[in-house]
Protein backbone atom coordinates (compact mmCIF):
# COMPACT_ATOMS: atom_id res chain seq x y z
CA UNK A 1 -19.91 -31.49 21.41
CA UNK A 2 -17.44 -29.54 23.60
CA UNK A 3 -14.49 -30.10 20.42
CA UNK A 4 -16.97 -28.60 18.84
CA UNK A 5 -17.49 -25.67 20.87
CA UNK A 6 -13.73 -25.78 21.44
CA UNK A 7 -13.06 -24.32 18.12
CA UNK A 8 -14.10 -20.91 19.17
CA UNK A 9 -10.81 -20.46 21.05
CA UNK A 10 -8.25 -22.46 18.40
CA UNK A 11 -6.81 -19.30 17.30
CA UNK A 12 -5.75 -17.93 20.52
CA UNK A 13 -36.54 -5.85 13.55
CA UNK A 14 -38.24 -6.38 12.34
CA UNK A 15 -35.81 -9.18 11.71
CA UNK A 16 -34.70 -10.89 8.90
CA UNK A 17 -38.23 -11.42 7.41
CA UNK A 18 -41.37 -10.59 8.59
CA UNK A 19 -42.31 -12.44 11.96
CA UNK A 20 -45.61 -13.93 9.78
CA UNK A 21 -43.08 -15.15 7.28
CA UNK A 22 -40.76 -16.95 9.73
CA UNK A 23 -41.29 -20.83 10.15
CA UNK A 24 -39.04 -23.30 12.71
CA UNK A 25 -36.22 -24.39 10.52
CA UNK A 26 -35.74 -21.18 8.88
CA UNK A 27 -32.21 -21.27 10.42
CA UNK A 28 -31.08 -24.62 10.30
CA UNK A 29 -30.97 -25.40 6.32
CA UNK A 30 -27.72 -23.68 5.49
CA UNK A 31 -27.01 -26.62 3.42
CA UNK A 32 -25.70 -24.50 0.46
CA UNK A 33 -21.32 -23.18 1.07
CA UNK A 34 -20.47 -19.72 -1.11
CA UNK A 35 -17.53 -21.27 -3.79
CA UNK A 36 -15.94 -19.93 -7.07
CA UNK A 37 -12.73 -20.39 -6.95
CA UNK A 38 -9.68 -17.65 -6.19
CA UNK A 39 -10.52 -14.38 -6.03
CA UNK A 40 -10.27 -12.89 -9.64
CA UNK A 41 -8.64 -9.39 -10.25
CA UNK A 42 -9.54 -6.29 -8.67
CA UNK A 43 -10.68 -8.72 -5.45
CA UNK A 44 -7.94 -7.84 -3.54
CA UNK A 45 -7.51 -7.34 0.36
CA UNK A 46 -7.30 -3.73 0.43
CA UNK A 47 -5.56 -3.26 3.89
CA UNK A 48 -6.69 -0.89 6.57
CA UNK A 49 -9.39 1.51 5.37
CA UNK A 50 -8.88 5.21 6.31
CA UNK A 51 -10.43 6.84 9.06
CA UNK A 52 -10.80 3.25 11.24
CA UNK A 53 -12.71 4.24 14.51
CA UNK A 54 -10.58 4.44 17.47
CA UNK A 55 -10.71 2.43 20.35
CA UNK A 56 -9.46 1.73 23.40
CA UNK A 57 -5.60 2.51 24.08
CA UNK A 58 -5.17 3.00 20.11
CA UNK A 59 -4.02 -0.46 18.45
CA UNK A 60 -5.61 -3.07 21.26
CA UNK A 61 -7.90 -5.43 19.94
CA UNK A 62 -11.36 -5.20 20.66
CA UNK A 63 -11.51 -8.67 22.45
CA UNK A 64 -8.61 -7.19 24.56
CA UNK A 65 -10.78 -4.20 25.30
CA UNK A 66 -12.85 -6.96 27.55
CA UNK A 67 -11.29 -10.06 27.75
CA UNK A 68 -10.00 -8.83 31.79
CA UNK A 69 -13.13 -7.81 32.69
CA UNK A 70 -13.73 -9.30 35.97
CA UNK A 71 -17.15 -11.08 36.51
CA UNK A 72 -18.23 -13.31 39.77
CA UNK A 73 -20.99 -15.51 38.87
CA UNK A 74 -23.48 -16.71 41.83
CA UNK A 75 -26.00 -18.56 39.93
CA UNK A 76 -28.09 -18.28 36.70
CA UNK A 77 -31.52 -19.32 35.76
CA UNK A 78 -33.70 -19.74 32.38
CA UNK A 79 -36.60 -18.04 31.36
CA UNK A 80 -38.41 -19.45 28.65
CA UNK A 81 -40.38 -17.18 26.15
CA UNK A 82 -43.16 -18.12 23.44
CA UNK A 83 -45.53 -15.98 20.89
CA UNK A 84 -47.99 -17.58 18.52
CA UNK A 85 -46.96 -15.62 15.10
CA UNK A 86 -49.79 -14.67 12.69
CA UNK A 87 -47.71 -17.16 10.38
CA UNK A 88 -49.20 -20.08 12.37
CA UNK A 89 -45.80 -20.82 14.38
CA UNK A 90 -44.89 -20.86 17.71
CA UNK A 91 -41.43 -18.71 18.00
CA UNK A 92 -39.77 -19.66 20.95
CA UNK A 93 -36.46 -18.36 22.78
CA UNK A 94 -34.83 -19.17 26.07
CA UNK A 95 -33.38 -15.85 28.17
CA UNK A 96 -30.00 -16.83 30.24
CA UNK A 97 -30.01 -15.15 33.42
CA UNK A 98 -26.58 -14.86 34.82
CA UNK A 99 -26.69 -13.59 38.72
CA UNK A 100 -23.76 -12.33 40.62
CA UNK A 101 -23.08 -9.73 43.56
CA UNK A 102 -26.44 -8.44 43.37
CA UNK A 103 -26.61 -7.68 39.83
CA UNK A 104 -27.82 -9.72 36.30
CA UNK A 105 -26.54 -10.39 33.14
CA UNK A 106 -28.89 -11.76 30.13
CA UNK A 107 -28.79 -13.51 27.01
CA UNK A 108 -31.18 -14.93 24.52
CA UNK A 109 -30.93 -18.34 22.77
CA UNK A 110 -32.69 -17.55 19.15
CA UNK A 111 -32.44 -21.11 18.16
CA UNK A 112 -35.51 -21.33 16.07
CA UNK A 113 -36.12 -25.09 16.32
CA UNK A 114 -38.54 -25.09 19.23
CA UNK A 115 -37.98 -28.65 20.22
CA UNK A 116 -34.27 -27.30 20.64
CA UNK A 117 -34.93 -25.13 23.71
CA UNK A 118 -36.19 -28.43 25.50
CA UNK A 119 -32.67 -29.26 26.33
CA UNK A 120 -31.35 -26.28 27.46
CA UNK A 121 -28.75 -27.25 30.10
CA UNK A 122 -30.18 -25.92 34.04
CA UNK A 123 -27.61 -27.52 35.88
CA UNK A 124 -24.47 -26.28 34.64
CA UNK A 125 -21.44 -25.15 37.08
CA UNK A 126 -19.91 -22.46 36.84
CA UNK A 127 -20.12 -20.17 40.12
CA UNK A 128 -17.25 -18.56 40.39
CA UNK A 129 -14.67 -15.28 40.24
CA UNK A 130 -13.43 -15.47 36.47
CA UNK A 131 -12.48 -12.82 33.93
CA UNK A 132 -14.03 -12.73 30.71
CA UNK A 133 -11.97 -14.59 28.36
CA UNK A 134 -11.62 -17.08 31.32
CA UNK A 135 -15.35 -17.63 31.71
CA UNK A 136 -15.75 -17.72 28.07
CA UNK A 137 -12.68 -20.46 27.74
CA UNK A 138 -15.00 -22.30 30.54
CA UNK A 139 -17.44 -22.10 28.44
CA UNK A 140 -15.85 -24.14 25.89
CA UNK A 141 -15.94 -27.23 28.24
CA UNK A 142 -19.47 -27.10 29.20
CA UNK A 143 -22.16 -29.46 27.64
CA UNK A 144 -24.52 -26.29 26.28
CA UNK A 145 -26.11 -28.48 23.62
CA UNK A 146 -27.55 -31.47 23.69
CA UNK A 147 -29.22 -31.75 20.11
CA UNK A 148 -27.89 -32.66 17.17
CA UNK A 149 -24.41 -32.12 16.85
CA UNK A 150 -24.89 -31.41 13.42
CA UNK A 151 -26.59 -28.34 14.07
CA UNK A 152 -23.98 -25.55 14.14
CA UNK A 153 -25.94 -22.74 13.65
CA UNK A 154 -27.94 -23.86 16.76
CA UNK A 155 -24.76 -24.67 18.76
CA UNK A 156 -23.66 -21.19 18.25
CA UNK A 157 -27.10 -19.64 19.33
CA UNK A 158 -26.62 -21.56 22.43
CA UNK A 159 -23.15 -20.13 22.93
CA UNK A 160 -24.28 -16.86 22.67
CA UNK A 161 -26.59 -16.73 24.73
CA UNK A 162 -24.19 -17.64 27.35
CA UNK A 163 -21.24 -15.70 25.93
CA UNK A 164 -23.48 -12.49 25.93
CA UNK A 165 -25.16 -12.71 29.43
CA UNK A 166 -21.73 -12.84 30.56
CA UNK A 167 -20.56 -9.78 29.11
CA UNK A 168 -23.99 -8.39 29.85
CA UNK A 169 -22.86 -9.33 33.96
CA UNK A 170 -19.69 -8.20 33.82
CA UNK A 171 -19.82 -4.55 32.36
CA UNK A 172 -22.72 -4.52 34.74
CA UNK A 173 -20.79 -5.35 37.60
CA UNK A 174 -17.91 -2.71 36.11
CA UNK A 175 -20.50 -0.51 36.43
CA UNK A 176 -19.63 0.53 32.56
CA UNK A 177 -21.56 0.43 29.21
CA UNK A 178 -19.83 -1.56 25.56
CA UNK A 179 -19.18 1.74 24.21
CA UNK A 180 -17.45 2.63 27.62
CA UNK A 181 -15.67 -0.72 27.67
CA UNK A 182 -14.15 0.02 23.90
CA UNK A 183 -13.57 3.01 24.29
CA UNK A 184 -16.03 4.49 21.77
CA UNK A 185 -19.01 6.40 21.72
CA UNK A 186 -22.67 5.17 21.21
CA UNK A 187 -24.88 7.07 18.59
CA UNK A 188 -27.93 6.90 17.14
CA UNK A 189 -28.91 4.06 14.99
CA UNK A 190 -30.20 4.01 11.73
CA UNK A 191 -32.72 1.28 10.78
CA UNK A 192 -34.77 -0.04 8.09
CA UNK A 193 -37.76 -2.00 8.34
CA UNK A 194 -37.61 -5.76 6.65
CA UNK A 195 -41.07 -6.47 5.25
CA UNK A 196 -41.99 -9.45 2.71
CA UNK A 197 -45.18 -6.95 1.98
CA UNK A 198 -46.01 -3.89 -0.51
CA UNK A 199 -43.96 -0.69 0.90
CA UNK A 200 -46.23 1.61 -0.14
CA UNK A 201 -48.60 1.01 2.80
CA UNK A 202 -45.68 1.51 4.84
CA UNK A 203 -44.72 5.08 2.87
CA UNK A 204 -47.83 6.33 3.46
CA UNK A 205 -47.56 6.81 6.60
CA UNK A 206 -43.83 7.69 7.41
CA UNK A 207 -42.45 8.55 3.75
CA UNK A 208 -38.54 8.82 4.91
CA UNK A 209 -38.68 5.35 6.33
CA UNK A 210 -35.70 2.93 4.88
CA UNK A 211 -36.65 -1.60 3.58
CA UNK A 212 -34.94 -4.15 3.32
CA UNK A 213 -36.81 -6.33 0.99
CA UNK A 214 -36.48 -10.15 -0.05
CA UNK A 215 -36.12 -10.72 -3.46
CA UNK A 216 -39.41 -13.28 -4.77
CA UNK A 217 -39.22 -15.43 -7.61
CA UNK A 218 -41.86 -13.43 -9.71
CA UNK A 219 -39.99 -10.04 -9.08
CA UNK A 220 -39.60 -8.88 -12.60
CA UNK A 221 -38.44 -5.48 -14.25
CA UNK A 222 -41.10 -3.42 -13.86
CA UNK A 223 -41.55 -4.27 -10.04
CA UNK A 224 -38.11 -3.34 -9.72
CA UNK A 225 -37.72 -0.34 -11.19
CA UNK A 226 -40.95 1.25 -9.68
CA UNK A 227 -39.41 0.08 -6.34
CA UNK A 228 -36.05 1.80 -7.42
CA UNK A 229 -38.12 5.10 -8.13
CA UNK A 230 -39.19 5.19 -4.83
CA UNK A 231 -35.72 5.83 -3.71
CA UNK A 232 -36.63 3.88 -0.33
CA UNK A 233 -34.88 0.37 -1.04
CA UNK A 234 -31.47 -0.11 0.92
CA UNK A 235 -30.82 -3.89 1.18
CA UNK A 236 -32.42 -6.93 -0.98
CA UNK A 237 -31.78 -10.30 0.10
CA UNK A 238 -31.46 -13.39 -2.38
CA UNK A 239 -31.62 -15.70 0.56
CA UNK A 240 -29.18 -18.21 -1.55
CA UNK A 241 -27.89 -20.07 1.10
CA UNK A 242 -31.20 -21.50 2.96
CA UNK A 243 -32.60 -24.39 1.46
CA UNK A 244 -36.09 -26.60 2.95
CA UNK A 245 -37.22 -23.21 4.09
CA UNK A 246 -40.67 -20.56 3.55
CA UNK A 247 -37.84 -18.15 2.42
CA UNK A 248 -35.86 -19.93 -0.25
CA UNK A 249 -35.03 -18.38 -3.31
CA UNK A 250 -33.72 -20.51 -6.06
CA UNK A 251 -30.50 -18.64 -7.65
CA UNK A 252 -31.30 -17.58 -11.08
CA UNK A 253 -28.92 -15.39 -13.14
CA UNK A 254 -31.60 -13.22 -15.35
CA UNK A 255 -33.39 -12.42 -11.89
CA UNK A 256 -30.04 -11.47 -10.48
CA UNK A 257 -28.74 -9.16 -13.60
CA UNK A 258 -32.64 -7.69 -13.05
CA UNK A 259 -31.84 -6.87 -9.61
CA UNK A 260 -28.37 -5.62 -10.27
CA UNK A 261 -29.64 -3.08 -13.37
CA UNK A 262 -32.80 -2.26 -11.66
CA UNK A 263 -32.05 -1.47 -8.08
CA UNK A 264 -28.71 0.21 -8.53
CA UNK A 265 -27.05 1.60 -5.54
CA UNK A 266 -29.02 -1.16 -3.27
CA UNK A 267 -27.15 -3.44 -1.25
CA UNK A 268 -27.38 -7.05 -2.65
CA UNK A 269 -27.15 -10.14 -0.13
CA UNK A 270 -26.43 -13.98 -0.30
CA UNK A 271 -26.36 -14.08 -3.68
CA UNK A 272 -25.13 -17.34 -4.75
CA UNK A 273 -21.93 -17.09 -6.84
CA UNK A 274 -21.66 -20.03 -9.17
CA UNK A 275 -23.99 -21.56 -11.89
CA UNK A 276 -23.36 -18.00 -14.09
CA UNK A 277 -24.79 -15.87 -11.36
CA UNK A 278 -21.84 -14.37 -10.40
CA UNK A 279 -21.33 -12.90 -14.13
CA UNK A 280 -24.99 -12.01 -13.80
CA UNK A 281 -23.73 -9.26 -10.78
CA UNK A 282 -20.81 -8.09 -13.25
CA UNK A 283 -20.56 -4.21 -12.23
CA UNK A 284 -22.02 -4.69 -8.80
CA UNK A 285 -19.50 -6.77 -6.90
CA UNK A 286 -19.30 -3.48 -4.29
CA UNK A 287 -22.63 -3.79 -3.72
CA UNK A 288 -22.40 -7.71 -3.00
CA UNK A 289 -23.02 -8.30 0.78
CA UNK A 290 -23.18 -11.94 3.05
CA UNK A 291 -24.99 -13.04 5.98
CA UNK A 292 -26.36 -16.66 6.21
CA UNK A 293 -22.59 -17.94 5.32
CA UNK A 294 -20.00 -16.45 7.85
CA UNK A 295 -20.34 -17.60 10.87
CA UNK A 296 -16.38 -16.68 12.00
CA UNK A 297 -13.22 -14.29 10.43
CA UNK A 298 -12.36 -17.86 8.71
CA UNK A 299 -15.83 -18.10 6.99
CA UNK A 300 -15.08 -14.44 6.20
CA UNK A 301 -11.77 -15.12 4.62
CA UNK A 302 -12.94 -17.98 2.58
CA UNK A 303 -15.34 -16.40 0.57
CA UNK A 304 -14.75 -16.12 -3.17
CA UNK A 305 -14.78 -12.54 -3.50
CA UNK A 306 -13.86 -9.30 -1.15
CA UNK A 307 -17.28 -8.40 0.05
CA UNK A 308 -17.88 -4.46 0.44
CA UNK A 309 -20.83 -4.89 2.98
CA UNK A 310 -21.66 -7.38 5.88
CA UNK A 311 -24.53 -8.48 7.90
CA UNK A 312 -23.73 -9.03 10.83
CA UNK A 313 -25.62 -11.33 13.25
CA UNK A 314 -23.94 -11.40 16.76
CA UNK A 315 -25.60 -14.98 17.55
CA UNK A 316 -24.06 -16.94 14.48
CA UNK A 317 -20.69 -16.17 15.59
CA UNK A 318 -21.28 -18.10 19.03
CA UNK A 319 -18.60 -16.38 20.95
CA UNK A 320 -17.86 -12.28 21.90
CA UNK A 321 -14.32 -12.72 20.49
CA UNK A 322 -15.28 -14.42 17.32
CA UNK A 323 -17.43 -11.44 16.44
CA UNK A 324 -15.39 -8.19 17.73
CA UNK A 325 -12.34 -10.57 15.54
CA UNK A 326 -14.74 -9.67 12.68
CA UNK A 327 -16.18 -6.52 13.53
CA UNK A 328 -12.19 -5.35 13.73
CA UNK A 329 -11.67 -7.63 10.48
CA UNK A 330 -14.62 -5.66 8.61
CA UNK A 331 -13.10 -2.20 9.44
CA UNK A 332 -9.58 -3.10 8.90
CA UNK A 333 -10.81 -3.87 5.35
CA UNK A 334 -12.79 -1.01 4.26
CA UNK A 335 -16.25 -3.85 4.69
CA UNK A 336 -19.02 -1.72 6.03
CA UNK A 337 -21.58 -3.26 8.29
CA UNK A 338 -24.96 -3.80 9.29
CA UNK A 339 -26.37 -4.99 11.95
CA UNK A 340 -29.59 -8.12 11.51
CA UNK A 341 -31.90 -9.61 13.60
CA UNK A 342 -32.89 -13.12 14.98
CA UNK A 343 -36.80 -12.57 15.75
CA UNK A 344 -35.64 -11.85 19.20
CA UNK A 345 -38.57 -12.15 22.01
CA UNK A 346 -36.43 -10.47 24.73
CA UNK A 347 -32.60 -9.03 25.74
CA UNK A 348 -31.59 -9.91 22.22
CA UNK A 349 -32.97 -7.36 20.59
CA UNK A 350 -31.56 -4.43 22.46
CA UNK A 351 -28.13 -5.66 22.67
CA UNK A 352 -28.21 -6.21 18.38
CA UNK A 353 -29.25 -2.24 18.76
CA UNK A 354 -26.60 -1.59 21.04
CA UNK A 355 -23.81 -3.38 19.22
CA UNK A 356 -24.91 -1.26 16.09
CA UNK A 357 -24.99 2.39 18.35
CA UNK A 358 -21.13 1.49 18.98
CA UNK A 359 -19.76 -0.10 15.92
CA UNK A 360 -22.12 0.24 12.36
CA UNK A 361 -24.82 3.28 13.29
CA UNK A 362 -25.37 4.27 10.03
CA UNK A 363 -25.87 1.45 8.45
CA UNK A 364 -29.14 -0.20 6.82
CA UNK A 365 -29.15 -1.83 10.23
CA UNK A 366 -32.12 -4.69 10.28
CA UNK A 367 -32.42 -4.28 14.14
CA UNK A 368 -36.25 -2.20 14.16
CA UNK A 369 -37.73 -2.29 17.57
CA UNK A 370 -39.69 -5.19 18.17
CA UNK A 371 -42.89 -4.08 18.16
CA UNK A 372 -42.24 -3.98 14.32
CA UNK A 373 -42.95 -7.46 14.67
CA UNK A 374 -46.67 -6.96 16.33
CA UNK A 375 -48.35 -5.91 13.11
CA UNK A 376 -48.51 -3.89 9.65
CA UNK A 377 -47.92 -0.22 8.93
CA UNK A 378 -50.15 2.08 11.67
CA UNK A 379 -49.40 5.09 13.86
CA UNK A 380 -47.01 5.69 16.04
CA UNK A 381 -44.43 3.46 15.55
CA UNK A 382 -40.72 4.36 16.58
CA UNK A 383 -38.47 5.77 13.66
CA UNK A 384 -35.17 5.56 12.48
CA UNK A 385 -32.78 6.66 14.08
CA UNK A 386 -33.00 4.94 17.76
CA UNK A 387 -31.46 7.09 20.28
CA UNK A 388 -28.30 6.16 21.56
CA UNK A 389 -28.33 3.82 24.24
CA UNK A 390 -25.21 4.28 26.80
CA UNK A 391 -26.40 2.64 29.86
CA UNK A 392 -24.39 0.42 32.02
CA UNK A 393 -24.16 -3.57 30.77
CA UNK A 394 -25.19 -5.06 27.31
């Protein structure tokens, strides 16, 4: 397990779907790898894109940015959190508490196997003065998981959690925000809600609000097109990369041409690239997006095509550095962003909003507060955009 960890240092809203949609495993059946061979023409790296935000002292690297941070760790603790969904599931997470000289960092483990947060490690050591990058290299040689080691979407959950209460401790103990820490400035966040259900419920009640809808298997034309004419679609997700899931979506090549001539403008996710669906997106390819599949910069790189978009999920990439590498990746390359959610229960969910404030605000960000998840469309819900959220820590 830790050689598997180790790899994260070997180069130096609603959420998703509607909490009633969700079901344990939902994260776990990435069985499905994006191929197609060499990128064909016109899929070129395209260098740094103009007008890349600024951060701190010009050229430094983002990781740089925190990697010295100094953090002294006294003891941590693990708080365990469940809600029965109207889906008929338990969701469970587990909430690291990271204590040190008098003030606490937090994380949250999203792993959605419940079973998983069983063996979630309360005995670790790991008290101590450290920086950052130190604490995080630490990390690497700590037995966080104890599952299946074939699980690597839950290993990196686990790592998160730890990796982020740590940063959440140390710019506390700094006495600084992210945005601070950066050198950047936190704005207001854009959002869309991500609903499995008719919009028009939704529209009725707040008719600016922005969805991020997954594609069904009896979507046809007409559906499409009345959904394009309400002008409120920003992101559909083809979900091609789960498989044994309640959200799996079979990649079919008419359904994706329908989706690329009916929706157009409309961000398109995980579609799956082979089997003639690629040439079934033929026009769109700037409008082609990925989420389940990259996990890391190298996942990033090895896809078969130069995406234009990314969701990004800070708990897939299992480490801080692995995900400001591709954050700084993303804007080097002209890839916008948006940020997506993990059905948080607690910290998660504000630091996925405050990663978005300082690095992809106006995006079609999937990180709606989470009383989203509490019920359908009714009064008084909070809007896009969030205010900006500057306080100290993560």
């Amino acid at each position: 397990m830790k050689s598997a960890q180790r790899r994260a240092h070997a180069g130096g809203g609603l959420t998703e779907t509607d909490a009633a949609e969700r079901a344990p495993g939902d994260e776990l059946a990435l069985t499905r790898q994006p191929c197609g061979g060499r990128r064909g023409p016109g899929e070129r790296d395209e260098g740094s894109a103009d007008g890349r935000p600024p951060h701190m002292l010009g050229s430094m690297p983002l990781w740089d940015s925190l990697a010295g941070l100094r953090v002294q760790v006294d003891d941590y603790s693990l708080q365990r959190r469940e809600l029965e969904t109207a889906g008929g599931w338990t969701r469970v997470t587990t909430t690291v508490v990271i204590e040190g000289a008098g003030q606490a960092g937090v994380g949250e483990d999203v792993t959605y196997s419940a079973p998983d947060h069983d063996h979630m490690p309360a005995e670790l050591v790991f008290a101590g003065t450290w920086t950052l990058d130190d604490l995080s290299r630490h990390f690497d040689e700590l037995d966080l998981w104890r599952g299946d080691e074939a699980n690597h979407t839950g290993i990196d959950h686990r790592r998160w959690a730890f990796e982020s209460a740590a940063l959440d401790l140390a710019l506390r103990q700094a006495g600084i925000s992210l945005a601070e820490a950066v050198g950047r400035e936190a704005r207001p966040v854009r959002f869309v809600v991500s609903t499995r259900a008719r919009v028009e419920p939704w529209l009725d009640l707040e008719p600016e609000m922005e969805f991020k809808l997954d594609v069904e298997e009896d979507w046809n034309r007409e559906l499409m097109q009345r959904l394009a004419a309400l002008d409120r679609v920003r992101v559909v997700d083809l979900k091609a990369y789960y498989r044994g899931t309640s959200v799996d979506l079979a990649p079919d090549p008419e359904l994706y041409r329908a989706v690329a001539d009916s929706l157009p403008g409309v961000v398109i996710e995980d579609p799956w690239l082979e089997d003639g669906c690629r040439e079934a997106l033929a026009g769109a390819e700037d409008r082609v997006s990925f989420d389940a599949p990259v996990h890391s910069l190298e996942d990033l790189d090895r896809l078969p095509l130069d995406p234009r978009w990314l969701n990004v999920k800070p708990s897939r990439f299992g480490t801080v550095r692995g995900l400001l590498e591709t954050i700084e990746a993303c804007e080097e390359r002209g890839i916008r962003m948006y940020g997506g959610g993990q059905y948080e229960l607690g910290p998660g969910r504000r630091q996925i909003q405050r990663l978005a404030s300082v690095f992809y605000p106006d995006g079609p960000n999937d990180v709606a507060p989470s009383v989203y998840n509490e019920g359908g469309p009714r009064p008084g819900l909070p809007q896009s955009p969030l205010p900006a959220d500057d306080g100290e820590g993560f």
